[in-house]
N, C-alpha and C. Protein backbone atom coordinates (compact mmCIF):
# COMPACT_ATOMS: atom_id res chain seq x y z
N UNK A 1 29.85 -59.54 275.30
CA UNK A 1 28.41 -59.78 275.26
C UNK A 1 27.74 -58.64 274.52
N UNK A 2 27.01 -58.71 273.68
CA UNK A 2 26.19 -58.01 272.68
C UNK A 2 24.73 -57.86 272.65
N UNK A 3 24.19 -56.99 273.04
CA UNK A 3 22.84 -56.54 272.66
C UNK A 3 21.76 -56.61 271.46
N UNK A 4 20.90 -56.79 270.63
CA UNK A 4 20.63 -56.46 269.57
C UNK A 4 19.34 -56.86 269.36
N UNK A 5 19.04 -55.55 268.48
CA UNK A 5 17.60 -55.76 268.16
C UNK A 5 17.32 -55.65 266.68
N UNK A 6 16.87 -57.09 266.50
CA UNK A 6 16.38 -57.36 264.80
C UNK A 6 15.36 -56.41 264.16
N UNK A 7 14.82 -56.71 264.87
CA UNK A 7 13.11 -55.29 264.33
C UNK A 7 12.58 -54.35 265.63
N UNK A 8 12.08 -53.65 265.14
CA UNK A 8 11.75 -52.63 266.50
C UNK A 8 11.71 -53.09 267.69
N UNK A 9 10.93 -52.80 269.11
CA UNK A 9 10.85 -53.12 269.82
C UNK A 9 9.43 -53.89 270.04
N UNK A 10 8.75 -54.92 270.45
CA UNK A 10 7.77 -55.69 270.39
C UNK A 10 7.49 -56.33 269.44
N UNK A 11 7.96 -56.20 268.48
CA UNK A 11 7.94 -57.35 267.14
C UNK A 11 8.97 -58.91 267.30
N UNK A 12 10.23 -58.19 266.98
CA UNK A 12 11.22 -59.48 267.16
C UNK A 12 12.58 -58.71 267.80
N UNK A 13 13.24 -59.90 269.04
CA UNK A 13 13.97 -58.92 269.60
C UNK A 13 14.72 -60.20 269.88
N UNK A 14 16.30 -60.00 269.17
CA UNK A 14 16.92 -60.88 269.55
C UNK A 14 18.38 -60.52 270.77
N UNK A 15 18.34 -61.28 271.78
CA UNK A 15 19.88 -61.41 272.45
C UNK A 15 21.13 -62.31 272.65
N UNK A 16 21.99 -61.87 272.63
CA UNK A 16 22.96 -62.76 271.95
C UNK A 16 23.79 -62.47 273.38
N UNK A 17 24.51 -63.57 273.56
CA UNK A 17 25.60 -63.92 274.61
C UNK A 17 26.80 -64.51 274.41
N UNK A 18 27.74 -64.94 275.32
CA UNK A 18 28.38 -65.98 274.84
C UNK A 18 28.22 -67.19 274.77
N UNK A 19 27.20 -68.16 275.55
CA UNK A 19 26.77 -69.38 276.02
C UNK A 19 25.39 -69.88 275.09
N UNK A 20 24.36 -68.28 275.45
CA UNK A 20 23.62 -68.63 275.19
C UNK A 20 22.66 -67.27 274.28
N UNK A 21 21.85 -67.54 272.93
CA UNK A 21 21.06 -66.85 272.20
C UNK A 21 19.79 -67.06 272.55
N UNK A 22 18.87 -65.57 272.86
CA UNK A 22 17.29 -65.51 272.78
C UNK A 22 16.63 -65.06 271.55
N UNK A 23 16.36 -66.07 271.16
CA UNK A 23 15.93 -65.92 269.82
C UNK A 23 14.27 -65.69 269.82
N UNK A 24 13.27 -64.83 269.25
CA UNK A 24 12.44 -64.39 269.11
C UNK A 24 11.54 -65.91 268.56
N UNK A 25 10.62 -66.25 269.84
CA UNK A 25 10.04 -67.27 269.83
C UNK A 25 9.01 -67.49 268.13
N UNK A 26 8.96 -68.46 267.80
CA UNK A 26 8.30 -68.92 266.75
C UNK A 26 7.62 -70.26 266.59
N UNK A 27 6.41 -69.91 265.55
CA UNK A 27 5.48 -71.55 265.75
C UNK A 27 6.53 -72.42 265.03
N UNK A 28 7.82 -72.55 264.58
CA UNK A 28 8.62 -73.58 263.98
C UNK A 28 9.27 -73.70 265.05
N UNK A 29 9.62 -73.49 265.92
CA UNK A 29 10.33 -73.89 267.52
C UNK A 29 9.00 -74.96 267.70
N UNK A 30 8.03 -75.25 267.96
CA UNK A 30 7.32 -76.20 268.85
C UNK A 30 8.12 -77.66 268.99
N UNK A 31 8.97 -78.05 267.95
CA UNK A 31 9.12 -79.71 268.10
C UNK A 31 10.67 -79.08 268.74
N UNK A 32 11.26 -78.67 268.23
CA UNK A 32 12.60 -78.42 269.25
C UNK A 32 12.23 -77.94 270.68
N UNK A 33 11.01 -77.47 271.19
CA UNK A 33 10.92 -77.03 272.93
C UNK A 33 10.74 -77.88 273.42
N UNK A 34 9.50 -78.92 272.29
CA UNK A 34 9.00 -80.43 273.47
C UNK A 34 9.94 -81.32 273.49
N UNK A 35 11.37 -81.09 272.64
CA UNK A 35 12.34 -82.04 272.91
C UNK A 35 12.70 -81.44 274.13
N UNK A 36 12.92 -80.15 274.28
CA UNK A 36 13.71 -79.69 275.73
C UNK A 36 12.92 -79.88 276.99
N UNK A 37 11.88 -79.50 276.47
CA UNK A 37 10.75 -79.66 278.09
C UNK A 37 10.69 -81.33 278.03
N UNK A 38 11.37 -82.36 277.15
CA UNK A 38 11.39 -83.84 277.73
C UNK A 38 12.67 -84.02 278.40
N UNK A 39 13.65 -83.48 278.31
CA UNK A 39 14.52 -83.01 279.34
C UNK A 39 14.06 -83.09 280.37
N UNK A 40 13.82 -84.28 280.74
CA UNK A 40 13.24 -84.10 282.45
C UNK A 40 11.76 -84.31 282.63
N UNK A 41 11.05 -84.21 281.55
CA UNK A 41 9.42 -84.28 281.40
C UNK A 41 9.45 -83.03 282.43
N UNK A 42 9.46 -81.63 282.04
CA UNK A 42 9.01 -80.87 282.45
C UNK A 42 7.61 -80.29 283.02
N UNK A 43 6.83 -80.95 281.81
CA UNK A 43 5.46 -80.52 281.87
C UNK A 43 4.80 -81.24 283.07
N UNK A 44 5.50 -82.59 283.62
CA UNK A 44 5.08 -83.30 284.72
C UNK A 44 5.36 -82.36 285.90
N UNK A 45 5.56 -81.27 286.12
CA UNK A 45 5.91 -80.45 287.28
C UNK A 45 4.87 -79.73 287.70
N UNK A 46 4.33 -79.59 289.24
CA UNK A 46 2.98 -78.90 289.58
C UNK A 46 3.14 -77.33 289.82
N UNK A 47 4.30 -76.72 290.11
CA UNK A 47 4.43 -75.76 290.41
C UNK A 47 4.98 -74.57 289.49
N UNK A 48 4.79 -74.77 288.14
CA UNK A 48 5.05 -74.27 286.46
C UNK A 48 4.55 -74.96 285.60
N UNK A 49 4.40 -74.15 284.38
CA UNK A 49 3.59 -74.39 283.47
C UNK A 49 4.21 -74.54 282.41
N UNK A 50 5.05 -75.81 281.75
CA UNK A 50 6.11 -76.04 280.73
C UNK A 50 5.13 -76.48 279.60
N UNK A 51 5.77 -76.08 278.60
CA UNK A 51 4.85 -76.82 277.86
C UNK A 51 4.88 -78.49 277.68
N UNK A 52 4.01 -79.21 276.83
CA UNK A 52 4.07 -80.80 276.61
C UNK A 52 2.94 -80.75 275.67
N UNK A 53 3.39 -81.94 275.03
CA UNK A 53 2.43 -82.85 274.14
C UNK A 53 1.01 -81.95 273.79
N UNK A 54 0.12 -81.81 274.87
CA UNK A 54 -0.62 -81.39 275.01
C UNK A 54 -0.87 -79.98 274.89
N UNK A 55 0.01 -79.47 275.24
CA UNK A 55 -0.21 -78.04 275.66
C UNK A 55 0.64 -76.63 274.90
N UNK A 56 1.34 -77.61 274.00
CA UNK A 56 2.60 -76.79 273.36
C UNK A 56 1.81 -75.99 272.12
N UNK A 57 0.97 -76.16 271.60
CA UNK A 57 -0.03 -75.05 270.79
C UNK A 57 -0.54 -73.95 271.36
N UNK A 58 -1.15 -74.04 272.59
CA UNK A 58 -1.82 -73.46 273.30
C UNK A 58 -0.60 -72.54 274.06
N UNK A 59 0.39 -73.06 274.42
CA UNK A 59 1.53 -72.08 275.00
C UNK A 59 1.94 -71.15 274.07
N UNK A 60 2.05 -71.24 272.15
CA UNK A 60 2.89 -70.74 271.70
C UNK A 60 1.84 -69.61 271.23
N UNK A 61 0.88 -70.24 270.92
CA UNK A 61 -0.41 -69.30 270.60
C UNK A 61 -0.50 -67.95 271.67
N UNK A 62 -0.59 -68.44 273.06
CA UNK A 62 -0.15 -67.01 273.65
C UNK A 62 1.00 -65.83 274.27
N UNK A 63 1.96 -66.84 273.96
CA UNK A 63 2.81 -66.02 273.63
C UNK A 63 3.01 -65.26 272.79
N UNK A 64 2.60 -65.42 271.56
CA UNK A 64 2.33 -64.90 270.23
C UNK A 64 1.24 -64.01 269.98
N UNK A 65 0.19 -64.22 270.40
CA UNK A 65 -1.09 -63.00 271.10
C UNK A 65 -0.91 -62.10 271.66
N UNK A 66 0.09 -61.89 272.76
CA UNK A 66 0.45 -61.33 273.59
C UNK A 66 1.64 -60.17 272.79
N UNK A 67 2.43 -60.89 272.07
CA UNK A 67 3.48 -60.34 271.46
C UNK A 67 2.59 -59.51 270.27
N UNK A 68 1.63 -60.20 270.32
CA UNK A 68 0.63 -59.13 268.59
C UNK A 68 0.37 -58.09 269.54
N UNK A 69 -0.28 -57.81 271.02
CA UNK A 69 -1.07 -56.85 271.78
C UNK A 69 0.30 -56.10 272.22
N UNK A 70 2.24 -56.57 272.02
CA UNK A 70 2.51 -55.44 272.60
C UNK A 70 2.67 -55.58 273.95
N UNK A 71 2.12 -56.87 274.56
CA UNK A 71 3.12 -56.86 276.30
C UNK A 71 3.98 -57.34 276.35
N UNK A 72 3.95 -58.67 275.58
CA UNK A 72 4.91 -59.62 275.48
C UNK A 72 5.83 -59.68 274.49
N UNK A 73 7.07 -60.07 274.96
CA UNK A 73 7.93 -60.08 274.35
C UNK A 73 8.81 -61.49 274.45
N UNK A 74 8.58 -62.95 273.86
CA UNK A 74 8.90 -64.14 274.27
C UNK A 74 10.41 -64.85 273.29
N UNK A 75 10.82 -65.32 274.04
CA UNK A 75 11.98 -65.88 273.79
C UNK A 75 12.40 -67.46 273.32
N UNK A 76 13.05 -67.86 272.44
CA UNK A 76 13.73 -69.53 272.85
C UNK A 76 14.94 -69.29 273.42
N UNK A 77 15.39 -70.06 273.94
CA UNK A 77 16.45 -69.89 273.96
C UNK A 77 17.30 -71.37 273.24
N UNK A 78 18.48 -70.65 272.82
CA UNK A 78 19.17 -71.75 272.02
C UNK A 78 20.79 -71.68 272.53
N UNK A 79 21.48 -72.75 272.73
CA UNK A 79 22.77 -72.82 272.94
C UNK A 79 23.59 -72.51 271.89
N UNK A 80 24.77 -71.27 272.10
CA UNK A 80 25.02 -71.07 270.18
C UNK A 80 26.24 -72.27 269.88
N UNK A 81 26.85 -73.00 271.43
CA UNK A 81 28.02 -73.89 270.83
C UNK A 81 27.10 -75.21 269.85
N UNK A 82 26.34 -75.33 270.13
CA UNK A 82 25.50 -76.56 269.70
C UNK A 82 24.10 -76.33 268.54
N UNK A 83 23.96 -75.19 268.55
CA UNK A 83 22.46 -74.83 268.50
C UNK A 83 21.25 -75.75 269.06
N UNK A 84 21.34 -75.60 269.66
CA UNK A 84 20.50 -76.84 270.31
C UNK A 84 19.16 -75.72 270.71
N UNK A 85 18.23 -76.10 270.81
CA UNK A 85 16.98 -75.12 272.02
C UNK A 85 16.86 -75.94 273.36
N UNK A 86 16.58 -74.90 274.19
CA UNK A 86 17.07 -75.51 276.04
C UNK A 86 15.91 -74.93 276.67
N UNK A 87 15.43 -74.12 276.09
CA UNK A 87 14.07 -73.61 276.70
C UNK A 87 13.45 -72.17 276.09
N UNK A 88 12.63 -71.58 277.41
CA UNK A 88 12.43 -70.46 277.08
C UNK A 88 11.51 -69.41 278.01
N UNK A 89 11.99 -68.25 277.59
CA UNK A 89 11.47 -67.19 278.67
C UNK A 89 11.09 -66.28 277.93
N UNK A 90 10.53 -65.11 278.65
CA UNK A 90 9.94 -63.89 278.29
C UNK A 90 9.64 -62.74 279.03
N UNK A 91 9.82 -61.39 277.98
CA UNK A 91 9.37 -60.14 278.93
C UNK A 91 7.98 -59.89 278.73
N UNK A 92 7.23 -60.26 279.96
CA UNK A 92 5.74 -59.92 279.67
C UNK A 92 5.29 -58.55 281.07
N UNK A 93 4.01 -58.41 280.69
CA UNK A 93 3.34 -57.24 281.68
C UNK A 93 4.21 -56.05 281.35
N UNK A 94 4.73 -56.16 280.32
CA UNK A 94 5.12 -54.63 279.51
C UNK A 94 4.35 -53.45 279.72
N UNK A 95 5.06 -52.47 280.64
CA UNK A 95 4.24 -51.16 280.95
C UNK A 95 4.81 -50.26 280.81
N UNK A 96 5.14 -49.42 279.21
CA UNK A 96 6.13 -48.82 279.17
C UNK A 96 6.00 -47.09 279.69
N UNK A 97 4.67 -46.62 280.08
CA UNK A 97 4.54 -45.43 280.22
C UNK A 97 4.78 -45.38 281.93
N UNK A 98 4.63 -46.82 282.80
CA UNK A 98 5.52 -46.82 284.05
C UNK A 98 7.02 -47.51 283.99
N UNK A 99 7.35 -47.61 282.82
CA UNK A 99 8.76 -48.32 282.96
C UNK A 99 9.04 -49.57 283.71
N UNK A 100 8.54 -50.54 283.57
CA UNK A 100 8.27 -51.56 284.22
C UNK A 100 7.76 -52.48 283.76
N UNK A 101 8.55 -53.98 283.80
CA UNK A 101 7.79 -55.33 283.36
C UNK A 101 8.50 -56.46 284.02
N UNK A 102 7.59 -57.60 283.39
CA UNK A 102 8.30 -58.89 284.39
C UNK A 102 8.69 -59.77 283.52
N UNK A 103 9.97 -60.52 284.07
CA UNK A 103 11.17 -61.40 283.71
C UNK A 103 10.07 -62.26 283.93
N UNK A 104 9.35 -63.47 283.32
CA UNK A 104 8.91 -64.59 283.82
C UNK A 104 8.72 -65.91 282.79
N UNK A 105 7.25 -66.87 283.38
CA UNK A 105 7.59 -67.99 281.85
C UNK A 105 9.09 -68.48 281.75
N UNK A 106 9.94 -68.81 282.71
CA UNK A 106 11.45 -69.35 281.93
C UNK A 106 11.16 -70.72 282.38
N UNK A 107 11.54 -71.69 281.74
CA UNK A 107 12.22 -73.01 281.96
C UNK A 107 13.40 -73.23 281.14
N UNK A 108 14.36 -74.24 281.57
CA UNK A 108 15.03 -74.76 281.32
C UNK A 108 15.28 -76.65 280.77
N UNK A 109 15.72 -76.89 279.96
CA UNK A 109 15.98 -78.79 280.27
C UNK A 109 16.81 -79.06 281.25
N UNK A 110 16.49 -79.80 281.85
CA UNK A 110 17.33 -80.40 283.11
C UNK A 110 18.61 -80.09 282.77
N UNK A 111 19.12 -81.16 281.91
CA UNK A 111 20.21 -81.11 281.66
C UNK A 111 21.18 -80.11 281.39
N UNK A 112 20.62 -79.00 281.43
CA UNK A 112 20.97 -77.58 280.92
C UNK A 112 20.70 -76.20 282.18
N UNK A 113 19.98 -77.25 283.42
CA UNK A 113 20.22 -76.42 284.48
C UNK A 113 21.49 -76.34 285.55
N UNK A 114 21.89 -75.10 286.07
CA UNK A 114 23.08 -74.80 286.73
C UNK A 114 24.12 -74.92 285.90
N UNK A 115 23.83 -74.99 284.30
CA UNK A 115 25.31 -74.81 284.03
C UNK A 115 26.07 -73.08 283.38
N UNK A 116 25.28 -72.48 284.02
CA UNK A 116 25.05 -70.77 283.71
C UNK A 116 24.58 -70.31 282.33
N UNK A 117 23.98 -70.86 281.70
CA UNK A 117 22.75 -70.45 280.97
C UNK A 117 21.52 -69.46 281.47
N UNK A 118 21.14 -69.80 282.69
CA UNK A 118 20.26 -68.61 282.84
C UNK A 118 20.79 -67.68 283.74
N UNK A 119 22.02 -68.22 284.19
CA UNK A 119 22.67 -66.90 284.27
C UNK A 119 22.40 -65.41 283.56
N UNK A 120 22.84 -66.27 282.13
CA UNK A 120 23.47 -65.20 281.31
C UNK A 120 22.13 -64.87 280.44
N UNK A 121 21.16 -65.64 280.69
CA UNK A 121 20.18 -65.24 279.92
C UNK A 121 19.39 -64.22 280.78
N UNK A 122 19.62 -64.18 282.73
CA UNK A 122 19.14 -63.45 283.19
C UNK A 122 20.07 -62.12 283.12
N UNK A 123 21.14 -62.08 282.58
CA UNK A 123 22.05 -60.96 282.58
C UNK A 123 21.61 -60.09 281.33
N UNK A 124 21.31 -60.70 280.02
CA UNK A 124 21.16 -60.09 278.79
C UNK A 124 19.40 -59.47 278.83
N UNK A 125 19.04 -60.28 279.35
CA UNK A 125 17.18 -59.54 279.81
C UNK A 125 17.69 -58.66 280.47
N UNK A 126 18.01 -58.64 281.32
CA UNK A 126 17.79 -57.35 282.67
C UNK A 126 18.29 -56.11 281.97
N UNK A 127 19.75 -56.26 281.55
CA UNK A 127 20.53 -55.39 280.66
C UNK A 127 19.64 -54.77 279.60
N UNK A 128 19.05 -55.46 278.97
CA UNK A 128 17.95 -55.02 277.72
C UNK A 128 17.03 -54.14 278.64
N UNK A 129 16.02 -54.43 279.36
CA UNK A 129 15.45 -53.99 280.51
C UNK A 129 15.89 -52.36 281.00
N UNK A 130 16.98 -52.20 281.59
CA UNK A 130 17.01 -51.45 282.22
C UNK A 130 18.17 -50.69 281.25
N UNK A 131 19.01 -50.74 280.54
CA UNK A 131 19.73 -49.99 279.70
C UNK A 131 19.20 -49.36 278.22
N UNK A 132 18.24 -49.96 278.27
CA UNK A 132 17.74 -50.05 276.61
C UNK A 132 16.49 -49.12 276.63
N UNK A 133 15.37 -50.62 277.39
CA UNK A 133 14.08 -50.16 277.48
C UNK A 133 13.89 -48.67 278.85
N UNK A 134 14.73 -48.46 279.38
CA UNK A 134 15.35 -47.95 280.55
C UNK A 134 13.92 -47.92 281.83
N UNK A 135 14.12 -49.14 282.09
CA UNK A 135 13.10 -49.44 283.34
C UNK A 135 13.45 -48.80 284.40
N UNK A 136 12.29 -48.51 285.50
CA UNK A 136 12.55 -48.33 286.58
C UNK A 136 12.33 -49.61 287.75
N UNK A 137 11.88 -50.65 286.95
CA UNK A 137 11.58 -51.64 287.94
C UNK A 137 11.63 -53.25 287.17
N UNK A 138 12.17 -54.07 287.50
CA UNK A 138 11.53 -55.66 286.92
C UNK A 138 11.09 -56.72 287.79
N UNK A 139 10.74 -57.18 287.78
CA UNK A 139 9.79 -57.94 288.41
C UNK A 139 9.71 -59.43 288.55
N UNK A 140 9.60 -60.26 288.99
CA UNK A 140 9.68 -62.10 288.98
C UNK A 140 8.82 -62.12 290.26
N UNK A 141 7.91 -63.20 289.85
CA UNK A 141 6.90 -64.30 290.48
C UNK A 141 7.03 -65.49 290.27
N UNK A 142 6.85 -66.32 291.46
CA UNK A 142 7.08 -67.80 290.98
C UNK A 142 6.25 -68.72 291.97
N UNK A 143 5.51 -69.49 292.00
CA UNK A 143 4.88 -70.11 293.26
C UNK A 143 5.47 -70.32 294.70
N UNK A 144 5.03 -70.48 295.42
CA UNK A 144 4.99 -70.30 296.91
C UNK A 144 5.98 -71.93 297.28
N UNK A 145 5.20 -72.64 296.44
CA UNK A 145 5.79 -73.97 296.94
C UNK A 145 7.27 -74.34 296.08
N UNK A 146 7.63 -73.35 295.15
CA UNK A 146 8.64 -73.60 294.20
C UNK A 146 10.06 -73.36 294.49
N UNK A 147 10.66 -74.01 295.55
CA UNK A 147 11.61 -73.19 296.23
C UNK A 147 12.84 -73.52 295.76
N UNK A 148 12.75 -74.53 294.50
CA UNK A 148 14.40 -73.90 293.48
C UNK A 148 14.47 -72.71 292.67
N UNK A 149 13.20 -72.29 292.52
CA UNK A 149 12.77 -71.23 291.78
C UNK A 149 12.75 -70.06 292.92
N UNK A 150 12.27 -69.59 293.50
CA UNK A 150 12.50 -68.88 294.77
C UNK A 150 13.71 -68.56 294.97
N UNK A 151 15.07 -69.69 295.25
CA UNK A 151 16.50 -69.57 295.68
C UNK A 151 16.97 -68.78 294.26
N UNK A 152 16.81 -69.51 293.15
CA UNK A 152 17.23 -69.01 292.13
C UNK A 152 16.89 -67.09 292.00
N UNK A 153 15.91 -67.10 291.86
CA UNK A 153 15.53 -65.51 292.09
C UNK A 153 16.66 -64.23 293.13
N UNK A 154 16.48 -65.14 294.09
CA UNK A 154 17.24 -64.31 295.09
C UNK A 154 18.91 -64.40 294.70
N UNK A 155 19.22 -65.61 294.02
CA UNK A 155 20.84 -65.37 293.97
C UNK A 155 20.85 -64.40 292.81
N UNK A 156 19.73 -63.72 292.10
CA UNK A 156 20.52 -62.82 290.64
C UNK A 156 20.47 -61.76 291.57
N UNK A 157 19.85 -61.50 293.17
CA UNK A 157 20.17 -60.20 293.63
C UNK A 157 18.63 -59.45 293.45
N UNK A 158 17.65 -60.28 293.17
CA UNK A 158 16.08 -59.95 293.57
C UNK A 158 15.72 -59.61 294.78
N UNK A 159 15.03 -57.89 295.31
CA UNK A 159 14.69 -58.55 296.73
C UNK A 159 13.21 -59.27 296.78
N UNK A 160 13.09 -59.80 297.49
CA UNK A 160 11.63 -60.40 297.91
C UNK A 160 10.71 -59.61 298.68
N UNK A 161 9.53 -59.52 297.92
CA UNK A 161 8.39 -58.23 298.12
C UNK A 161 7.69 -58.81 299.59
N UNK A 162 7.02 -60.24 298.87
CA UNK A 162 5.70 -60.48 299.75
C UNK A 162 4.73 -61.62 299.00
N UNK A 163 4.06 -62.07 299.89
CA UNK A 163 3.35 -63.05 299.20
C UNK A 163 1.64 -62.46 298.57
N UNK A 164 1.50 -62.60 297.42
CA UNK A 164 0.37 -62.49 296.49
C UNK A 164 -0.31 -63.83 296.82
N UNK A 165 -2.02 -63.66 297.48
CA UNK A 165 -2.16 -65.29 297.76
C UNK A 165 -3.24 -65.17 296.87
N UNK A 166 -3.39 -66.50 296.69
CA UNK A 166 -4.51 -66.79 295.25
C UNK A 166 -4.41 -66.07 294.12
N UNK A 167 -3.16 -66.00 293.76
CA UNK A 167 -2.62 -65.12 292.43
C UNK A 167 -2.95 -65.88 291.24
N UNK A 168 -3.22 -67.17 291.11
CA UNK A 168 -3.80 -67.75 289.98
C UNK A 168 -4.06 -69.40 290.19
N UNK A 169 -4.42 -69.95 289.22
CA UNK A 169 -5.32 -71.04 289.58
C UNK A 169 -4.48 -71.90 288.57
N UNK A 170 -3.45 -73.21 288.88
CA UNK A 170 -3.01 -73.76 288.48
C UNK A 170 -3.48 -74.69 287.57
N UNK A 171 -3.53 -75.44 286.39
CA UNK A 171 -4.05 -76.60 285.81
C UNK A 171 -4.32 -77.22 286.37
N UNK A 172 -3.89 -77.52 287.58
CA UNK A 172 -4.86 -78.98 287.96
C UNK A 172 -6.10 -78.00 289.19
N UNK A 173 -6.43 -77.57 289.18
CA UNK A 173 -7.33 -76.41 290.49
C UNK A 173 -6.66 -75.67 291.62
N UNK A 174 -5.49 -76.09 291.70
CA UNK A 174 -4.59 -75.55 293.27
C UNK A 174 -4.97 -74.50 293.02
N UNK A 175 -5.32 -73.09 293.67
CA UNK A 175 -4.94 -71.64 293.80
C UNK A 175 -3.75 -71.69 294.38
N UNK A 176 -2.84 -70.93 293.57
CA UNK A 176 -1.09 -70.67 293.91
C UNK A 176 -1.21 -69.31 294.46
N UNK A 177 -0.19 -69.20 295.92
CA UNK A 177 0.14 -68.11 296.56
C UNK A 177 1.30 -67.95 295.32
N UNK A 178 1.58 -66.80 295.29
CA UNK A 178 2.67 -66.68 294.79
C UNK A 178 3.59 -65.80 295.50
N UNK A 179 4.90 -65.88 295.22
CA UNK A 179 5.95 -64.99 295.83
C UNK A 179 6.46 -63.86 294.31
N UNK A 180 6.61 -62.64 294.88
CA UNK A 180 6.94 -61.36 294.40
C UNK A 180 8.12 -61.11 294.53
N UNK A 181 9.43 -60.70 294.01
CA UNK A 181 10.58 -60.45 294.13
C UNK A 181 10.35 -59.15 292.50
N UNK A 182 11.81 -58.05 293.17
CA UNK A 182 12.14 -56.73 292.12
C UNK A 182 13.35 -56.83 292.12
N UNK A 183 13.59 -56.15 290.89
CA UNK A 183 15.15 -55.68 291.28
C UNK A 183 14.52 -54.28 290.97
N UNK A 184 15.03 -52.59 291.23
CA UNK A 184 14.82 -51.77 290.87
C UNK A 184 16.56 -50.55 290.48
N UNK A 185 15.65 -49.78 289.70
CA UNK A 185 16.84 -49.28 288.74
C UNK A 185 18.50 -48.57 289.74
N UNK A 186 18.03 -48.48 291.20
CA UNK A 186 18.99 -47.93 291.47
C UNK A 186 19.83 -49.39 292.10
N UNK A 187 19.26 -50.17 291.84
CA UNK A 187 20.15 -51.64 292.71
C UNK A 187 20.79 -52.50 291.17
N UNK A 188 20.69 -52.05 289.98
CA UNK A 188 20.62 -52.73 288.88
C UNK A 188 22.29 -52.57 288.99
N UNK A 189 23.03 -51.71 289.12
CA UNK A 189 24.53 -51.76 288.63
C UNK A 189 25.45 -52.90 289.64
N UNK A 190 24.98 -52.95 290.68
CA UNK A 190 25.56 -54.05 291.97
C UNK A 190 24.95 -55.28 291.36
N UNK A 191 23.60 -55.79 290.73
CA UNK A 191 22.93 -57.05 290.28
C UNK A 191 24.19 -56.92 289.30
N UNK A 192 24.26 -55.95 288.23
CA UNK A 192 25.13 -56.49 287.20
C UNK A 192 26.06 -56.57 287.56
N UNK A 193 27.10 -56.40 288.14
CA UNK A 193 28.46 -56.41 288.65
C UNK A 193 28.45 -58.20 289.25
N UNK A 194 27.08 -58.78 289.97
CA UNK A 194 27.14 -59.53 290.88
C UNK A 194 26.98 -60.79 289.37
N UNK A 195 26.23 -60.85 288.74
CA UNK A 195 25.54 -61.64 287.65
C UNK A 195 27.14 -61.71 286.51
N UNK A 196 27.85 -60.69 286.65
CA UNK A 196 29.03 -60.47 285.54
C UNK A 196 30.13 -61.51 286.75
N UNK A 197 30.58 -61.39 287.55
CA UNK A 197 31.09 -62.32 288.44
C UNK A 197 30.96 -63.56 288.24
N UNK A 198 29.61 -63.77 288.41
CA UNK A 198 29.17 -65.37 288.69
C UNK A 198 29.64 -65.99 287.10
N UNK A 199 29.06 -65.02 286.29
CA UNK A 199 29.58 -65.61 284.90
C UNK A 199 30.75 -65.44 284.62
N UNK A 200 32.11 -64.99 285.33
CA UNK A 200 33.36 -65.30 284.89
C UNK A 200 33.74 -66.33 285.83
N UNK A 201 33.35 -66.59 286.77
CA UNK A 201 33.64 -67.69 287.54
C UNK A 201 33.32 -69.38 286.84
C-alpha cells in the first residue's frame, strides 16, 4: 500500500491502495458519482447527505470552496480493478496549527458496501492523517439515528465521545443530534494493526 501526494498539501492529494484509489475530487466526476449514489438511490436516505440529480452541483461546488479556503481536502473514490467511481469522502475541519481534522462526507454504492473498500479507504486516510500530516487527533460524526454508520465507526477502533444535540439541520428541517467518535495519536498504531488485519482477512 502506497501513499502519495500529486501537488502539495490542500491542492490535490492522491491515495492509492490495493482495492481502492482516492482520487482528488473534480467537476468531471459529477456523472460518474450520480451513477454511484444510484447505487441504491442514495440521495433517498434521511440520515446523510449523498448527492442526486438535484443536488450534485451544489455538493461539488463545496467541496471545491472548501478545498480553495484550505480545510478541505475531498476525495472520489474509484475501484482501480475496474475503474469504476463508488463514491466519496473527505478530510475536512482541517486545523493544522492543532493537528487535527475530521474523516467525514463518505458514502459508498450499495453494491460496493462491506466489500472492504472503506476499509482500506479508512486505512489510507488515517495513515495520511497521522503519519504524514502528523495529527494528534481525527475525528467522525454521523447522525444519532444512523446506526450502520455508528457500528461502522466503532469497528475501525473509534472511541465514542458523546452526543452533540442540534448539531445541524438536515434538508428536510429535522435538527440532527449527532454522535462524536476520535481516534487519537497514541491509539493510532493498535487502529492500524486492527484495520491491516481486517484487510488481510
Amino acid at each position: 500500500m502506497t501513499t502519495q501526494t500529486a501537488q502539495p498539501l490542500m491542492t490535490q492529494l492522491t491515495l492509492t491502495g490495493t482495492t481502492v484509489e482516492l482520487l482528488p475530487l473534480q467537476r468531471e466526476h459529477k456523472a460518474a458519482l450520480l451513477e454511484a449514489a444510484a447505487d441504491g438511490e442514495l440521495w433517498n436516505l434521511k440520515v446523510t447527505n449523498v448527492p442526486g440529480p438535484d443536488t450534485v452541483d451544489k455538493y461539488i461546488d463545496t467541496a471545491l470552496a472548501g478545498r480553495d479556503a484550505g480545510s478541505v481536502i475531498p476525495f472520489t473514490l474509484v475501484r482501480r480493478d475496474t475503474g469504476q467511481v463508488v463514491g466519496s469522502t473527505r478530510f475536512w475541519k482541517v486545523d493544522r496549527v492543532n493537528r487535527k481534522l475530521e474523516i467525514g462526507h463518505t458514502w459508498l454504492a450499495l453494491s460496493t458496501q462491506k466489500s472492504g473498500i472503506n476499509t482500506e479507504a479508512k486505512l489510507l486516510l488515517l495513515t495520511y492523517a497521522f503519519e504524514v500530516l502528523d495529527c494528534v487527533r481525527v475525528q467522525f460524526t454521523t447522525d444519532e439515528l444512523n446506526e450502520k454508520s455508528r457500528a461502522a465507526i466503532l469497528r475501525l477502533g473509534a472511541v465514542q465521545e458523546g452526543i452533540v444535540r442540534h448539531e445541524r439541520i438536515m434538508p428536510d428541517g429535522r435538527k440532527r443530534n449527532s454522535v462524536r467518535f476520535s481516534i487519537i495519536d497514541s491509539e493510532w498504531p493498535q487502529v492500524k494493526a486492527t484495520l491491516q488485519a481486517k484487510l488481510q482477512r
